[in-house]
Protein backbone atom coordinates (compact mmCIF):
# COMPACT_ATOMS: atom_id res chain seq x y z
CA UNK A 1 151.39 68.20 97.39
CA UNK A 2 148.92 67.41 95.13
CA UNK A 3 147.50 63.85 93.85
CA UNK A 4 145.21 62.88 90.96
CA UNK A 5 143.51 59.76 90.01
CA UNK A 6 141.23 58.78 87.12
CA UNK A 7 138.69 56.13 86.55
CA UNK A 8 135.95 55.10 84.06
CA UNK A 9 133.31 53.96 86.26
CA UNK A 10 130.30 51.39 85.39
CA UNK A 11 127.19 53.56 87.40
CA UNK A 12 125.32 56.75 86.83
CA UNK A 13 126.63 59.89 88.01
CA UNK A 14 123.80 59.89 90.21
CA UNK A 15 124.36 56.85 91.93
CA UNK A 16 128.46 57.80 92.29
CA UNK A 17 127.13 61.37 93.67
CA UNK A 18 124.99 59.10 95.75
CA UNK A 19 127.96 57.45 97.32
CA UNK A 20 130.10 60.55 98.15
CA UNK A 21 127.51 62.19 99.55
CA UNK A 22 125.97 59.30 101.83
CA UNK A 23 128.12 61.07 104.71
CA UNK A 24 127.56 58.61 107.32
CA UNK A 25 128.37 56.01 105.22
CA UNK A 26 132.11 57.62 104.53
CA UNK A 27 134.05 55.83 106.80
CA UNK A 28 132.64 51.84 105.63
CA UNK A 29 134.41 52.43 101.97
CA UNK A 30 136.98 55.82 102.81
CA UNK A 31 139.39 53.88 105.57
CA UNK A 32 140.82 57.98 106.38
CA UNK A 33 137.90 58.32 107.89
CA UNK A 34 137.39 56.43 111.10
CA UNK A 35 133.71 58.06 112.05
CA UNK A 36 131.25 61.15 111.67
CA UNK A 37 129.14 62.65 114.01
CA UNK A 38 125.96 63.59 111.95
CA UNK A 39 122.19 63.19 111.91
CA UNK A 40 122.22 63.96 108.14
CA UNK A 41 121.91 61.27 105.32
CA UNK A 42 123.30 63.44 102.72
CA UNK A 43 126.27 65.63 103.12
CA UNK A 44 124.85 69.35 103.44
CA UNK A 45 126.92 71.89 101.84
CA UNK A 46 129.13 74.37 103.45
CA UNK A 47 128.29 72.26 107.25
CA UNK A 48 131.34 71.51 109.28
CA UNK A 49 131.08 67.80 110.41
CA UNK A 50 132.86 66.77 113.41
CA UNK A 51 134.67 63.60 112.29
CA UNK A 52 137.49 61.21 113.51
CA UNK A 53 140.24 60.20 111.15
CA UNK A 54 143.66 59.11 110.72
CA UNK A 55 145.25 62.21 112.03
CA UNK A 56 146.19 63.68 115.44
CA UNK A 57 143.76 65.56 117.16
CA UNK A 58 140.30 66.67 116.74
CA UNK A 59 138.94 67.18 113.00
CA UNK A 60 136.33 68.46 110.40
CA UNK A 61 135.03 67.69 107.63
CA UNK A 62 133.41 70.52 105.20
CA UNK A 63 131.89 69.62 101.56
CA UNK A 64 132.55 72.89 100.02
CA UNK A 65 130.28 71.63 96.97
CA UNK A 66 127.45 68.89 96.43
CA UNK A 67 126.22 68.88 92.69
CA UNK A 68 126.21 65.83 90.17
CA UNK A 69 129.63 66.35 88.59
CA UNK A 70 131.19 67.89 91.18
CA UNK A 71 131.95 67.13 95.03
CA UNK A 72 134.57 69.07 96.93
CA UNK A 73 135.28 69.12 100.45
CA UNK A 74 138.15 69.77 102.83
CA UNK A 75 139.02 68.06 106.50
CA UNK A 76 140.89 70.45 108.95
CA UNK A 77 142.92 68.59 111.86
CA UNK A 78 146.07 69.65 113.95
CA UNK A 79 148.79 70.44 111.33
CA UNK A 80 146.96 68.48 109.04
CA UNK A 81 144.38 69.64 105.90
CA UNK A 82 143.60 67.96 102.54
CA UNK A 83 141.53 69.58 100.16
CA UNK A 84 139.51 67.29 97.71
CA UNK A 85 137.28 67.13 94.81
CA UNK A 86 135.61 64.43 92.60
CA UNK A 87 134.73 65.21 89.16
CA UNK A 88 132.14 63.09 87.38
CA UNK A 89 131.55 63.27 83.53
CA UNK A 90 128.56 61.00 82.17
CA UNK A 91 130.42 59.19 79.18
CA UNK A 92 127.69 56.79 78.44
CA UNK A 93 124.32 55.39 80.05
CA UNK A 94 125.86 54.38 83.10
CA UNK A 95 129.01 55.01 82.78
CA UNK A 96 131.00 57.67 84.17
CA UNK A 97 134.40 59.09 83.94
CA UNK A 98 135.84 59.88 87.77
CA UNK A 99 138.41 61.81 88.69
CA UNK A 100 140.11 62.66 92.30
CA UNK A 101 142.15 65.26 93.30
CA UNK A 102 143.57 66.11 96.70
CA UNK A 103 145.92 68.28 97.79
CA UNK A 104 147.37 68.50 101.28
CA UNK A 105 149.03 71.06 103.52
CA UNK A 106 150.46 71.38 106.83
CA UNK A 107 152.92 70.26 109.05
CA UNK A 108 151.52 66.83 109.37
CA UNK A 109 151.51 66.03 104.97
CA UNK A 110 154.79 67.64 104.78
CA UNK A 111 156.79 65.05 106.84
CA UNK A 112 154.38 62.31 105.33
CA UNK A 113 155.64 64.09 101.54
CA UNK A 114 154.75 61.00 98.95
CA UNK A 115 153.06 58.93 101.16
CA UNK A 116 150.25 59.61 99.96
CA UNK A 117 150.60 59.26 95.91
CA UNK A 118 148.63 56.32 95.54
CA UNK A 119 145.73 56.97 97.39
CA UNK A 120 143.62 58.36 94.41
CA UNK A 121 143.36 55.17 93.00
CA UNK A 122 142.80 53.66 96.29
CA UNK A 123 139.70 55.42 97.22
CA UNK A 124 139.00 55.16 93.33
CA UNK A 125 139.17 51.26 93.73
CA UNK A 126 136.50 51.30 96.84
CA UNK A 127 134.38 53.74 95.01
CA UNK A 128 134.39 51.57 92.19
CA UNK A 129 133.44 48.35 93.82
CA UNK A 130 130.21 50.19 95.91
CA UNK A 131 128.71 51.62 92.75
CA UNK A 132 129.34 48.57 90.38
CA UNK A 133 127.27 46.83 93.71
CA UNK A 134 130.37 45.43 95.52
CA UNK A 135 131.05 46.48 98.51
């Protein structure tokens, strides 16, 4: 299954890229995302992060891509995997067109088919709010 959300966004790219990247900070504004187990500040690509989330079993996290208009990453768990990627297109002087994909396989997503349609614009919503300076 596959989800997409869109968003114009009142911050740089830099400062969204910023955010996505600040992987210890992940789990205060992604709520799938319970904890990481990481020295680094910024997410290092192609580095499997041991993480805990909202699925059974141990899991990982992998950003498959850091750049400033593009993040992808993918988290691995028992039955369980979602692919993801942001993409970030500078409209204006701070202000940036976001959009988020993810797509999910496994046993796990299959029996959860739907559930998870609206939580682009979720995670678009909390994104939102940290770079405009909420939290």
């Amino acid at each position: 299954m596959e989800y997409v959300g869109r968003r114009i966004v009142n911050a740089s790219s830099a400062t969204i890229v910023g955010i996505l990247a600040d992987i210890r900070r992940l789990p205060e504004w992604n709520t799938a995302i319970l904890s990481v187990t990481t020295g680094d500040a910024q997410a290092i690509a192609l580095k499997t992060y041991p993480i805990r989330a909202k699925l059974p079993g141990a899991c990982t996290m992998t950003y498959d891509t850091v750049s400033t208009s593009h993040i992808g990453w993918r988290v691995d768990g028992f039955h369980a995997h979602e692919t993801g990627k942001w993409t970030l297109v500078q409209v204006a002087d701070n202000v940036t067109e976001v959009t988020h994909t993810i797509r999910h396989s496994g046993a796990v997503f299959r029996l959860l088919a739907g559930a998870f349609r609206t939580v682009p614009g979720l995670r678009l919503d909390r994104l939102q709010r940290r770079a405009e300076g909420g939290k």
